[in-house]
Protein backbone atom coordinates (compact mmCIF):
# COMPACT_ATOMS: atom_id res chain seq x y z
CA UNK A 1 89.43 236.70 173.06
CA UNK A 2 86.05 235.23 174.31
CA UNK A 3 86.52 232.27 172.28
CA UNK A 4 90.13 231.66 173.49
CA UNK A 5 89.41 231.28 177.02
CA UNK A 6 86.04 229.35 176.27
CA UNK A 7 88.10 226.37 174.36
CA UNK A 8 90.49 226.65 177.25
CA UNK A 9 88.10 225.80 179.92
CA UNK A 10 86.51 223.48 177.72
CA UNK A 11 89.94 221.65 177.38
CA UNK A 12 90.48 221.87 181.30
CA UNK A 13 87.18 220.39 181.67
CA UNK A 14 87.77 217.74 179.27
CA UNK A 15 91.22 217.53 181.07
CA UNK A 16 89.94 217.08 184.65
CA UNK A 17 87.49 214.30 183.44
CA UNK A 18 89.74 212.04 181.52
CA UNK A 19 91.92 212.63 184.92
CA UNK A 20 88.82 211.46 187.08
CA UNK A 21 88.25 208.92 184.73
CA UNK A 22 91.87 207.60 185.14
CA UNK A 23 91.98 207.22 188.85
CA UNK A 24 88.71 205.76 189.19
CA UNK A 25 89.81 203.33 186.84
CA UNK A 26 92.73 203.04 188.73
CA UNK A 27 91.48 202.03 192.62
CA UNK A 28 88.88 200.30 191.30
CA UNK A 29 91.38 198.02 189.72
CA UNK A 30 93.16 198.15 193.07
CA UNK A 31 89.73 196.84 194.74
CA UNK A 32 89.43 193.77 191.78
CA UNK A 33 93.03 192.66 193.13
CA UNK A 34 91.80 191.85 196.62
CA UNK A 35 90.01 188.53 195.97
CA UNK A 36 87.29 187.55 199.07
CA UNK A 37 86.99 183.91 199.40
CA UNK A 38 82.99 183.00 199.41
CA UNK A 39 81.80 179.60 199.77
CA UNK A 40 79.06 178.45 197.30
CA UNK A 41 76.91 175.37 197.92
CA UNK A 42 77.40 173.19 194.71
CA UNK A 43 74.81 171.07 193.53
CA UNK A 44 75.52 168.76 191.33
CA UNK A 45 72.83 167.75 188.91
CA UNK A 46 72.18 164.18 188.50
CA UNK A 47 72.33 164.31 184.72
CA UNK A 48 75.89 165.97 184.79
């Protein structure tokens, strides 16, 4: 009986994690989609 409701809060935990895992992934892909313009200063080498 012990054993039973270890492996099920083991698979919950594993559960909740790949969940957490998931959204994380998720938003931060949201973030990636908002592109912020930066300006660079471009040297160009003489040998190029």
């Amino acid at each position: 009986m012990a054993q039973i409701i270890l492996n099920c809060a083991v698979s919950i935990l594993i559960a909740s994690a790949f969940l957490t895992t998931a959204i994380a992934a998720l938003s931060s892909r949201e973030r990636a989609a908002q592109k912020v313009p930066i300006k660079t200063n471009r040297r160009h080498h003489p040998n190029a």
